[in-house]
Protein backbone atom coordinates (compact mmCIF):
# COMPACT_ATOMS: atom_id res chain seq x y z
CA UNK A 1 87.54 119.90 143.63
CA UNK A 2 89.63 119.87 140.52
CA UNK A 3 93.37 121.00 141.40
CA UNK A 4 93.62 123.06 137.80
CA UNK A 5 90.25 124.82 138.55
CA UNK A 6 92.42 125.78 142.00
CA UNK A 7 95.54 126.72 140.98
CA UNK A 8 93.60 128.63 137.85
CA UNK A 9 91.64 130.63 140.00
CA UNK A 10 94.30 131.43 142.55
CA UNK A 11 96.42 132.54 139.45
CA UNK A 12 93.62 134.68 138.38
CA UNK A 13 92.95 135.97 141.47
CA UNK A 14 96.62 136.95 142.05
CA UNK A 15 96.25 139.49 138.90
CA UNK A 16 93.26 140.65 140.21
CA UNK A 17 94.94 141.49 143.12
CA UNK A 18 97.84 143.01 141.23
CA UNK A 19 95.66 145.79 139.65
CA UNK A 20 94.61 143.97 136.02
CA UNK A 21 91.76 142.58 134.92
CA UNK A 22 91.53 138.93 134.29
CA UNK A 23 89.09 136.19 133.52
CA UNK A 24 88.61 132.70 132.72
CA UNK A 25 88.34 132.62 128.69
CA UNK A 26 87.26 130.18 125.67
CA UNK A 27 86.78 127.11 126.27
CA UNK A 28 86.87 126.14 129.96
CA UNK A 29 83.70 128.74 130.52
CA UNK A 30 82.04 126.75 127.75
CA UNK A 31 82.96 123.64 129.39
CA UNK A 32 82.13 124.51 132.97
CA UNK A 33 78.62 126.60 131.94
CA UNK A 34 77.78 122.78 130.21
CA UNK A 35 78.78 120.96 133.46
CA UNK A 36 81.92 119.11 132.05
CA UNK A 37 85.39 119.26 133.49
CA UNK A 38 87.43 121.88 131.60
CA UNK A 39 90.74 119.77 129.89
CA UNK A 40 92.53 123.15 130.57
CA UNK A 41 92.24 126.72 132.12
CA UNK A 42 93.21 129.57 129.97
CA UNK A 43 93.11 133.47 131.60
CA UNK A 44 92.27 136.57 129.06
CA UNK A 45 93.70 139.59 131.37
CA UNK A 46 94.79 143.45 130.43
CA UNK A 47 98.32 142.76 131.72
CA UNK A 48 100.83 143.01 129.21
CA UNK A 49 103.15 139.85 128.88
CA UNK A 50 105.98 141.58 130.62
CA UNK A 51 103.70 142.56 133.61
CA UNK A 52 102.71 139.00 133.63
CA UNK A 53 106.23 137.86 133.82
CA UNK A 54 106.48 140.03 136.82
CA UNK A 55 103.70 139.60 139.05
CA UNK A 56 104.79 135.39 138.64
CA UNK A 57 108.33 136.34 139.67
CA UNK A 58 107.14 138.53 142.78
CA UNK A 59 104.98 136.20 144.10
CA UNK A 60 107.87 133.07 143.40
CA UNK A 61 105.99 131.52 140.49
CA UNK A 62 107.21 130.02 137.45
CA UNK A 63 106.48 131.51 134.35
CA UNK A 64 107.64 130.48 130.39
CA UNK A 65 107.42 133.58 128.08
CA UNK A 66 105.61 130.08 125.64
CA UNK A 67 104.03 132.60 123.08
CA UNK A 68 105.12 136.52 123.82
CA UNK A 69 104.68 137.51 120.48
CA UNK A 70 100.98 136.37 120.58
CA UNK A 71 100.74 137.65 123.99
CA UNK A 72 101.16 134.15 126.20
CA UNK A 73 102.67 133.29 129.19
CA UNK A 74 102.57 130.09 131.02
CA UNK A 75 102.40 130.37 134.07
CA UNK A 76 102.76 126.68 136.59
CA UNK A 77 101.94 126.00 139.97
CA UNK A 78 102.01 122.67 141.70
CA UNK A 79 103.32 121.35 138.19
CA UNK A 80 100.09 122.43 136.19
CA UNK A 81 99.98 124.65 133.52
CA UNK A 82 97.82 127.85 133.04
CA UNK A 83 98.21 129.37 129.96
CA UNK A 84 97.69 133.64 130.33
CA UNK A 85 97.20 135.85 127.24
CA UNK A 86 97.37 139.44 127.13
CA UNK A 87 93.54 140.83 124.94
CA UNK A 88 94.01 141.16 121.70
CA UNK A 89 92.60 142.40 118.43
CA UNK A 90 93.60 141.09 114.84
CA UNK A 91 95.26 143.69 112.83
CA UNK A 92 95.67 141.60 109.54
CA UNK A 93 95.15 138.07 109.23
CA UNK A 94 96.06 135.71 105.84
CA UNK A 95 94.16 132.81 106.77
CA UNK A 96 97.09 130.83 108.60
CA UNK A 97 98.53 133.29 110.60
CA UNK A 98 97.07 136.46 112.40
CA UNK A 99 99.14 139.89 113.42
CA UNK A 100 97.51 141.41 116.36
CA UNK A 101 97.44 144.10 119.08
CA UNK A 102 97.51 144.05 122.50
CA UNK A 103 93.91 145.89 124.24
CA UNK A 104 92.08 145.90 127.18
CA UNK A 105 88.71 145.29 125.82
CA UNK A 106 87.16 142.11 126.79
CA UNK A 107 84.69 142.18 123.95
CA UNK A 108 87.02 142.82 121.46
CA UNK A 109 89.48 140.00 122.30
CA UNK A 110 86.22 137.95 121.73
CA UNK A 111 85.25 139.28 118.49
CA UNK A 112 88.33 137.92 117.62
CA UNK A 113 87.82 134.22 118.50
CA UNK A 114 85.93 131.18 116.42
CA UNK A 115 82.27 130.37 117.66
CA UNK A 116 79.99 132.37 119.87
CA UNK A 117 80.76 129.25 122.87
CA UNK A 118 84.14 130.06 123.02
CA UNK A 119 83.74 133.96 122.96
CA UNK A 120 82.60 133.81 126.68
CA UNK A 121 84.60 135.20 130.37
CA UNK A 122 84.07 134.05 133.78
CA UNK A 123 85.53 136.46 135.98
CA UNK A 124 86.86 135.48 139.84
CA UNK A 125 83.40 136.03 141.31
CA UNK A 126 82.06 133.34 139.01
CA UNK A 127 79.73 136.10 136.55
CA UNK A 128 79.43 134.75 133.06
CA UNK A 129 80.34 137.93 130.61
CA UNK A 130 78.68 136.76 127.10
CA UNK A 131 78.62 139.19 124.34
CA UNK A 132 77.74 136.91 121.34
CA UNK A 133 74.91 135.06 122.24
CA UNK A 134 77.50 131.98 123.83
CA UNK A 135 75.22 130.35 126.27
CA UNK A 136 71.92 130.35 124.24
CA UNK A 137 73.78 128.84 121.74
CA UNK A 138 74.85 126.22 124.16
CA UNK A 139 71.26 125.85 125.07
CA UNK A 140 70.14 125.32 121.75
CA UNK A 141 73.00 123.17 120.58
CA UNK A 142 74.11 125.60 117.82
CA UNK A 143 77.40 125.76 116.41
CA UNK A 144 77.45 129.23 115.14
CA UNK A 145 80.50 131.76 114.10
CA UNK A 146 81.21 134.95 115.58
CA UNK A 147 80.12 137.65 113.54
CA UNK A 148 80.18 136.87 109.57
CA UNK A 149 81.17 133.33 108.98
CA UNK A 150 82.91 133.95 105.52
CA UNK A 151 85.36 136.41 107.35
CA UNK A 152 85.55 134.54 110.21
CA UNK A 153 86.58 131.15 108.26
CA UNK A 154 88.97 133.68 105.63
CA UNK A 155 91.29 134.99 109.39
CA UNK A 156 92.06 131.30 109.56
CA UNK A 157 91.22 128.50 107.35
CA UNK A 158 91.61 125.80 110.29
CA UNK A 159 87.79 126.98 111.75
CA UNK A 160 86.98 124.76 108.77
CA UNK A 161 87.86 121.61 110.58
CA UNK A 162 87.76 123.17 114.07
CA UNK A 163 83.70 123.25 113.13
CA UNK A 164 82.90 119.78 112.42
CA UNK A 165 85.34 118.76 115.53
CA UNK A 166 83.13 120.75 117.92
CA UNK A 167 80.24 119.38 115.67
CA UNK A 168 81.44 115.96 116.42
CA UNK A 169 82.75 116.69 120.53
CA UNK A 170 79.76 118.65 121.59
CA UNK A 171 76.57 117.83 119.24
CA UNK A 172 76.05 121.15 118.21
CA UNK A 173 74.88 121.48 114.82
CA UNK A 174 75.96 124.33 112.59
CA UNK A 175 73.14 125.68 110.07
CA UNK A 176 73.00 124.92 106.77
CA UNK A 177 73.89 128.27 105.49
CA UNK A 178 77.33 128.19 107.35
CA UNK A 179 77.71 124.57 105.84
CA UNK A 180 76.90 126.20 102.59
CA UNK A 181 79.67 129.47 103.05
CA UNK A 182 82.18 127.16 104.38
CA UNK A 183 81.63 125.07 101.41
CA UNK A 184 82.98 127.46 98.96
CA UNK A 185 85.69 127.91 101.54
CA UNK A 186 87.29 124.66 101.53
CA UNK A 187 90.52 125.60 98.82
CA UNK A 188 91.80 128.06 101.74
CA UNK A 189 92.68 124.55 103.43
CA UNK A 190 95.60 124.46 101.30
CA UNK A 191 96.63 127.16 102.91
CA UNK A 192 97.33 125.41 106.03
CA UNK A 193 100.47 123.25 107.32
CA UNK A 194 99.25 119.34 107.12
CA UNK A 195 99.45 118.70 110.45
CA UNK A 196 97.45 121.49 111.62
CA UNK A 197 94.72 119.60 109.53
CA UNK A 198 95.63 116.38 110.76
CA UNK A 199 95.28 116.96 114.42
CA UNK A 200 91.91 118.78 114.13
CA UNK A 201 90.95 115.45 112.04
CA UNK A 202 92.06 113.05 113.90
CA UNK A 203 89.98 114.41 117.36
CA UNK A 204 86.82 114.46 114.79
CA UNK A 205 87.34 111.15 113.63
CA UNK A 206 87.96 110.28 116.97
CA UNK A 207 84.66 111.73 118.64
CA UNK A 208 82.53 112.65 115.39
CA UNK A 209 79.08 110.80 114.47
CA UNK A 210 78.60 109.29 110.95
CA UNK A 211 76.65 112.38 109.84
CA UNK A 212 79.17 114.67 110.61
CA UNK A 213 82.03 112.50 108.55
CA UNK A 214 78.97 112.77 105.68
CA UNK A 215 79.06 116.55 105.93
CA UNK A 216 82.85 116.80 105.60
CA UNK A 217 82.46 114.31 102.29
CA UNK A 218 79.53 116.28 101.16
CA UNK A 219 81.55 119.54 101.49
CA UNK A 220 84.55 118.32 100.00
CA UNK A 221 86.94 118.63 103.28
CA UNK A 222 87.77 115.08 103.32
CA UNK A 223 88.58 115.01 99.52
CA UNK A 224 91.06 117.58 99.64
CA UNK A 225 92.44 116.59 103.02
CA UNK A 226 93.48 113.31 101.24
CA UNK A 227 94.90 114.81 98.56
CA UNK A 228 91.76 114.15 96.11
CA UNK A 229 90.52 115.65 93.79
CA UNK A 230 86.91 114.01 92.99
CA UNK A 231 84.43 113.62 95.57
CA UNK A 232 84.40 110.69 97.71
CA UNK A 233 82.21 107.98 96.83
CA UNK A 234 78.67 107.65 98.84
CA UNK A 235 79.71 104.03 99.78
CA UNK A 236 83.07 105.24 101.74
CA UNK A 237 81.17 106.99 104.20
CA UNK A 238 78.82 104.92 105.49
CA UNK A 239 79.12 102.77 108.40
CA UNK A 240 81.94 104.01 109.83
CA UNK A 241 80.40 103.36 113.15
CA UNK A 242 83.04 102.52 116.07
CA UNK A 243 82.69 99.08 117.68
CA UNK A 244 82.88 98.64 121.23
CA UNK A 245 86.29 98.16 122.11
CA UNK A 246 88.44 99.28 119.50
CA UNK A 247 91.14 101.55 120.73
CA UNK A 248 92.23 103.92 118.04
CA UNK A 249 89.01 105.10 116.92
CA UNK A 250 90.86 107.87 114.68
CA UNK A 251 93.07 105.45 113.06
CA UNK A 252 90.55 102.64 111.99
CA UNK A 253 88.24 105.14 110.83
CA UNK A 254 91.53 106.54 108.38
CA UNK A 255 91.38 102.40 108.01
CA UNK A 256 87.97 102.16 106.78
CA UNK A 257 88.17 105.13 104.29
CA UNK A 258 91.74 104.40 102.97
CA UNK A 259 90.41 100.67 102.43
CA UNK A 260 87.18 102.01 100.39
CA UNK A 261 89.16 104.48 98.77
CA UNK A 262 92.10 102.25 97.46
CA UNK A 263 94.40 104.06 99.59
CA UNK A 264 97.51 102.62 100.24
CA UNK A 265 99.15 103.35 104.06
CA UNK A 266 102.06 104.78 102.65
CA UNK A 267 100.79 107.38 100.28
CA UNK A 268 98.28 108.08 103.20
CA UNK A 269 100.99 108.22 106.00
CA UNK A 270 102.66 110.84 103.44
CA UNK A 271 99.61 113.11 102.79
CA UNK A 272 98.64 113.41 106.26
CA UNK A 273 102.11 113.67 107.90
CA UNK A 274 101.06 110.40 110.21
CA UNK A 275 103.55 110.33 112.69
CA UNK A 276 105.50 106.49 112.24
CA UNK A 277 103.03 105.06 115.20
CA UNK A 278 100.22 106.04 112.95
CA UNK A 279 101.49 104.79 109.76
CA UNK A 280 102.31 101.13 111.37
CA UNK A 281 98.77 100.89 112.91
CA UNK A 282 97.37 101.65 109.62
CA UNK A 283 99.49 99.32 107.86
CA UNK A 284 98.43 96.74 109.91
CA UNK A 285 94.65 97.85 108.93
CA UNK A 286 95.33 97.75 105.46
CA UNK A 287 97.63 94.97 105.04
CA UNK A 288 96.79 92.09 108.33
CA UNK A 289 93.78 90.91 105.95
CA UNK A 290 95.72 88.78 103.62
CA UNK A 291 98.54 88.23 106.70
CA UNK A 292 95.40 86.92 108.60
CA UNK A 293 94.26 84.47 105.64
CA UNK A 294 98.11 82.83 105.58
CA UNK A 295 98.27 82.70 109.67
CA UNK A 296 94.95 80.95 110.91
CA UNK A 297 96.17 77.81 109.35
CA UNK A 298 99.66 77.55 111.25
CA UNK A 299 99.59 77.83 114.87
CA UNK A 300 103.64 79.49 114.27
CA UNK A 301 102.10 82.28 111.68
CA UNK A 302 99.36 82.60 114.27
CA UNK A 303 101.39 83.50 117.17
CA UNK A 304 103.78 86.05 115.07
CA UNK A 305 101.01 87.89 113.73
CA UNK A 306 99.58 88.42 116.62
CA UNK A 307 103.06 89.63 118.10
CA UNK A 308 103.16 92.28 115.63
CA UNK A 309 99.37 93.21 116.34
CA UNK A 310 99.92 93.33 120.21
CA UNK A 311 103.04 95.57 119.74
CA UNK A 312 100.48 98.24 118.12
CA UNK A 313 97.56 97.40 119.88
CA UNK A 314 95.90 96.29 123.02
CA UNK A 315 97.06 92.93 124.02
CA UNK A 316 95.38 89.60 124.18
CA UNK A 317 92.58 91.26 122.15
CA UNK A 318 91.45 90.73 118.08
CA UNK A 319 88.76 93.22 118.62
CA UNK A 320 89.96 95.21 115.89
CA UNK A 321 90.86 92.93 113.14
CA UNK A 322 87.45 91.43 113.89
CA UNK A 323 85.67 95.17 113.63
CA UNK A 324 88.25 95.78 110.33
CA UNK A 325 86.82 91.88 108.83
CA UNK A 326 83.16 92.62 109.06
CA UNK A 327 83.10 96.40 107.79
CA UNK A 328 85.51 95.38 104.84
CA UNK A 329 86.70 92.22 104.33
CA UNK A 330 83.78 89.57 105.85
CA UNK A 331 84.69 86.62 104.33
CA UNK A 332 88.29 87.04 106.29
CA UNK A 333 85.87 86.80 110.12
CA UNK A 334 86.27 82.77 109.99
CA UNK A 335 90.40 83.28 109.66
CA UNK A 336 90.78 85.76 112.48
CA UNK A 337 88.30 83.61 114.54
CA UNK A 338 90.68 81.06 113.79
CA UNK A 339 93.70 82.82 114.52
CA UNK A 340 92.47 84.22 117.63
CA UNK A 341 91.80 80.80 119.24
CA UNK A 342 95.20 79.50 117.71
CA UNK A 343 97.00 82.47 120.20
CA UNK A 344 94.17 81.60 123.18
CA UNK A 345 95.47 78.55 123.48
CA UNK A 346 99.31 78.59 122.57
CA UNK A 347 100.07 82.70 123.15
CA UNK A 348 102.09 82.12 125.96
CA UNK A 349 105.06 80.85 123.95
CA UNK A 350 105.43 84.60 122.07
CA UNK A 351 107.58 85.78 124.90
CA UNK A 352 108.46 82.99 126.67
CA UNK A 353 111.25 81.49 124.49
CA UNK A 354 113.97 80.34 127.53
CA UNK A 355 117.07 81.27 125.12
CA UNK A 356 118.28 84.21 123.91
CA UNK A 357 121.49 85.75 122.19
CA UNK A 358 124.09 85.56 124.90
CA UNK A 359 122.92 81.69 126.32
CA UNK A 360 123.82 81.27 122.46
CA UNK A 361 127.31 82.77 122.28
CA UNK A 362 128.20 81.39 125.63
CA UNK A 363 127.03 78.28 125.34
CA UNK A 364 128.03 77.88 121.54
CA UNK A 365 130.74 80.09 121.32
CA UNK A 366 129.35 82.49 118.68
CA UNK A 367 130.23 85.66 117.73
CA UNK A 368 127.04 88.76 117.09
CA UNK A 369 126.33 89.26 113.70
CA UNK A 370 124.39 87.95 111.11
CA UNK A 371 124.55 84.12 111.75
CA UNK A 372 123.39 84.50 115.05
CA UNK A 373 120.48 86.68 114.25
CA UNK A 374 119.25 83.71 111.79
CA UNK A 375 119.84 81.11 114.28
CA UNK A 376 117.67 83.10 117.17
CA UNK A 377 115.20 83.46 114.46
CA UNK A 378 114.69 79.71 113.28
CA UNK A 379 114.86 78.92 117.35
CA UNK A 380 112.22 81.46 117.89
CA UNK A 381 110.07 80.10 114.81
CA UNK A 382 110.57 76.47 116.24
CA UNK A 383 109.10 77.85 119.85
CA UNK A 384 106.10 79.17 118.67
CA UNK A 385 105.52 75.87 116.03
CA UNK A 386 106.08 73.74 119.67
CA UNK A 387 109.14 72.24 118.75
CA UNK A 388 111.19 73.24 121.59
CA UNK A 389 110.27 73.91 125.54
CA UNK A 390 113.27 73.73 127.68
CA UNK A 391 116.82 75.51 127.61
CA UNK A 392 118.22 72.25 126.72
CA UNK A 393 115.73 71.45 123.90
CA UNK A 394 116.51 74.41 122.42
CA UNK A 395 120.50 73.98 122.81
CA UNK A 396 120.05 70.46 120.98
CA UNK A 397 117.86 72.00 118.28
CA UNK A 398 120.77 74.88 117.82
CA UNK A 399 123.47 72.48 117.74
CA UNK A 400 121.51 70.85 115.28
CA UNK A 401 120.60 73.53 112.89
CA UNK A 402 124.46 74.33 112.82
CA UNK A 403 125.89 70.86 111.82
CA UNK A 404 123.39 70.54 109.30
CA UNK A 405 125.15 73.70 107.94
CA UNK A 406 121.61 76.03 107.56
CA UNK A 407 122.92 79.25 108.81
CA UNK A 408 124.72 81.54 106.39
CA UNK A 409 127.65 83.37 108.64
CA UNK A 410 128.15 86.84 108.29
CA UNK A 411 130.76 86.42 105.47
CA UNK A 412 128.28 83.89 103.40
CA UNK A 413 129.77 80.49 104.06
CA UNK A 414 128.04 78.23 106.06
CA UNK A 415 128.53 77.61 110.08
């Protein structure tokens, strides 16, 4: 049995026990009702945040007051997490940021949430409690807000891209009259820190189908999450199907768009607050094309571009560059073909090079600095040309490179 599901119900159970009502809420019901395995177990319960608090110190567990002002407590057991929130109802919201009350009305609290499937409570003895239609909505694979969908999207502007993530996760269509109200919606995005937008994007684009990224374009999300102001053209949306094997499907979708879009990684990195991880995978998207061209023809440019790739990316593999080639750049497939043999056969020399900086200042007597960092770098191009093998190869090759007087020292002059 899944430990969370245990040390969640236990946890539940213990307020239970305690007096207060308490139940399973949001997602995990969905998730267990549709016979997947929840990611996380969240509690709704009548206990205020302070009683909370208390019953976990009485009965010796640890609790983190994570979100008191919201009405959360985290409460862990056997090192996992179980978030507990007090009810609540929305007093004023301004479409980032909600001000609410503490209640003790189940039905309430879910008024308050996103989509009928995540406005549903399983209490201890296992007893759905549904009061928005939840599960036939799961049964019919609709996506479907809460109450009125203009409101519900105007409380917080994120449900914009929280739809087509669910839409994309679970295959639950919304209608096309909430596609058409959230449509005229879109501006409140603004609204919104970046990346709050950019992790709800970057689970669709990791999960979503092609005609969900087409509804986000057709609505005008996409635009405005990239900082456009025109519509996207038809072209950039199309086959921006994942190949088997590629492991950032978020990022080489961002790839595929910023590519069709004459995006450049920087000014993309900079709109959507990519974390510096991001940004270098998608550089390497944008810009290992014309790196690739230059590299299949030297075995040395071969083996340092794909250095730089497997530092980024899964190693040993050109699944990616390969995928990247035939969506946008085709007549590049021969090249990375090319390269990719190039490192099958020689890739064990890119970290394999038997010297490094201190054989080099003990054996040579040098000093750190500038000089050496040259002369480790020609040594280190020579290794992966095959120039060099051995220790002692590569000592002869230094000495060499120094006499001839090709290494600038770290005042200029010549070593």
């Amino acid at each position: 049995m899944d430990q969370r599901f245990v040390v969640a119900k236990k946890i539940l159970e213990t307020l239970v026990n305690e007096g207060f009502q308490a139940m399973f809420a949001g997602g995990c019901v969905r998730d267990r009702i549709m016979g997947r395995e929840p990611k996380d177990y969240d509690i709704a319960t009548t206990a205020l945040p302070e009683e909370v608090l208390n019953v976990a110190k009485t009965r010796g567990l640890k609790a983190v007051p994570t979100g008191l002002e919201h009405g959360t407590v985290t409460i862990i057991k056997n090192s996992i997490p179980i978030e507990v929130t007090t009810l609540r109802a929305d007093i004023d919201t301004d479409g980032r940021h909600a001000t609410v009350k503490f209640g003790a009305s189940f039905e309430e609290d879910a008024a308050r949430r996103d989509f009928t499937i995540n406005a549903m409570y399983e209490d201890s003895d296992g007893k759905i409690h549904d009061f928005f239609g939840g599960k036939a909505d799961i049964k019919a694979k609709a996506l479907r807000f809460v109450g009125d969908p203009e409101k519900r999207i105007q409380e917080d502007y994120l449900r914009i891209m929280r739809l087509f993530r669910f839409w994309g996760e679970l295959g639950f269509a919304p209608s096309e009259q909430t596609l058409h109200i959230l449509a005229k919606q879109v501006e409140g995005l603004k609204k919104l820190s970046t990346e709050r937008v950019w992790s709800e994007l970057e689970k669709t684009l990791q999960s979503a189908p092609q005609n969900v990224l087409r509804a986000m374009g057709e609505s005008n999300v996409l635009p405005l999450v990239f900082g456009r102001t025109d519509h996207f053209s038809a072209k950039t949306l199309q086959n921006l199907d994942i190949p088997e094997g590629v492991s950032d499907r978020a990022i080489f979708r961002l790839a595929l768009i910023s590519w069709r879009e004459k995006l450049n990684a920087k000014a993309v990195q900079t709109q959507l607050r990519l974390s510096n991880k991001q940004a270098l995978k998608l550089s390497w998207f944008l810009n290992a094309p014309s790196d690739i061209e230059s590299a299949s023809s030297s075995v040395a440019d071969s083996l340092e571009l794909a250095r730089g790739w497997w530092e980024n990316f899964p190693k040993e593999t050109f699944t990616e560059p390969l995928a990247f080639a035939e969506a946008c750049r085709p007549e590049l497939k021969a090249q990375i073909t090319q390269v990719g043999k190039n490192v099958a056969k020689y890739g064990s020399r890119i970290d394999a090079m038997p010297l490094g900086a201190n054989d080099l200042m003990t054996q040579l007597s040098l000093k750190p600095g500038k000089a050496l960092g040259e002369l480790l770098a020609k040594l280190d191009r020579a290794f992966l040309n095959g120039d060099w093998f051995t220790s002692a190869e590569g000592l002869k090759l230094a000495r060499e490179l120094l006499n001839a007087n090709v290494i600038e020292s770290d005042k200029g002059s010549k070593v």
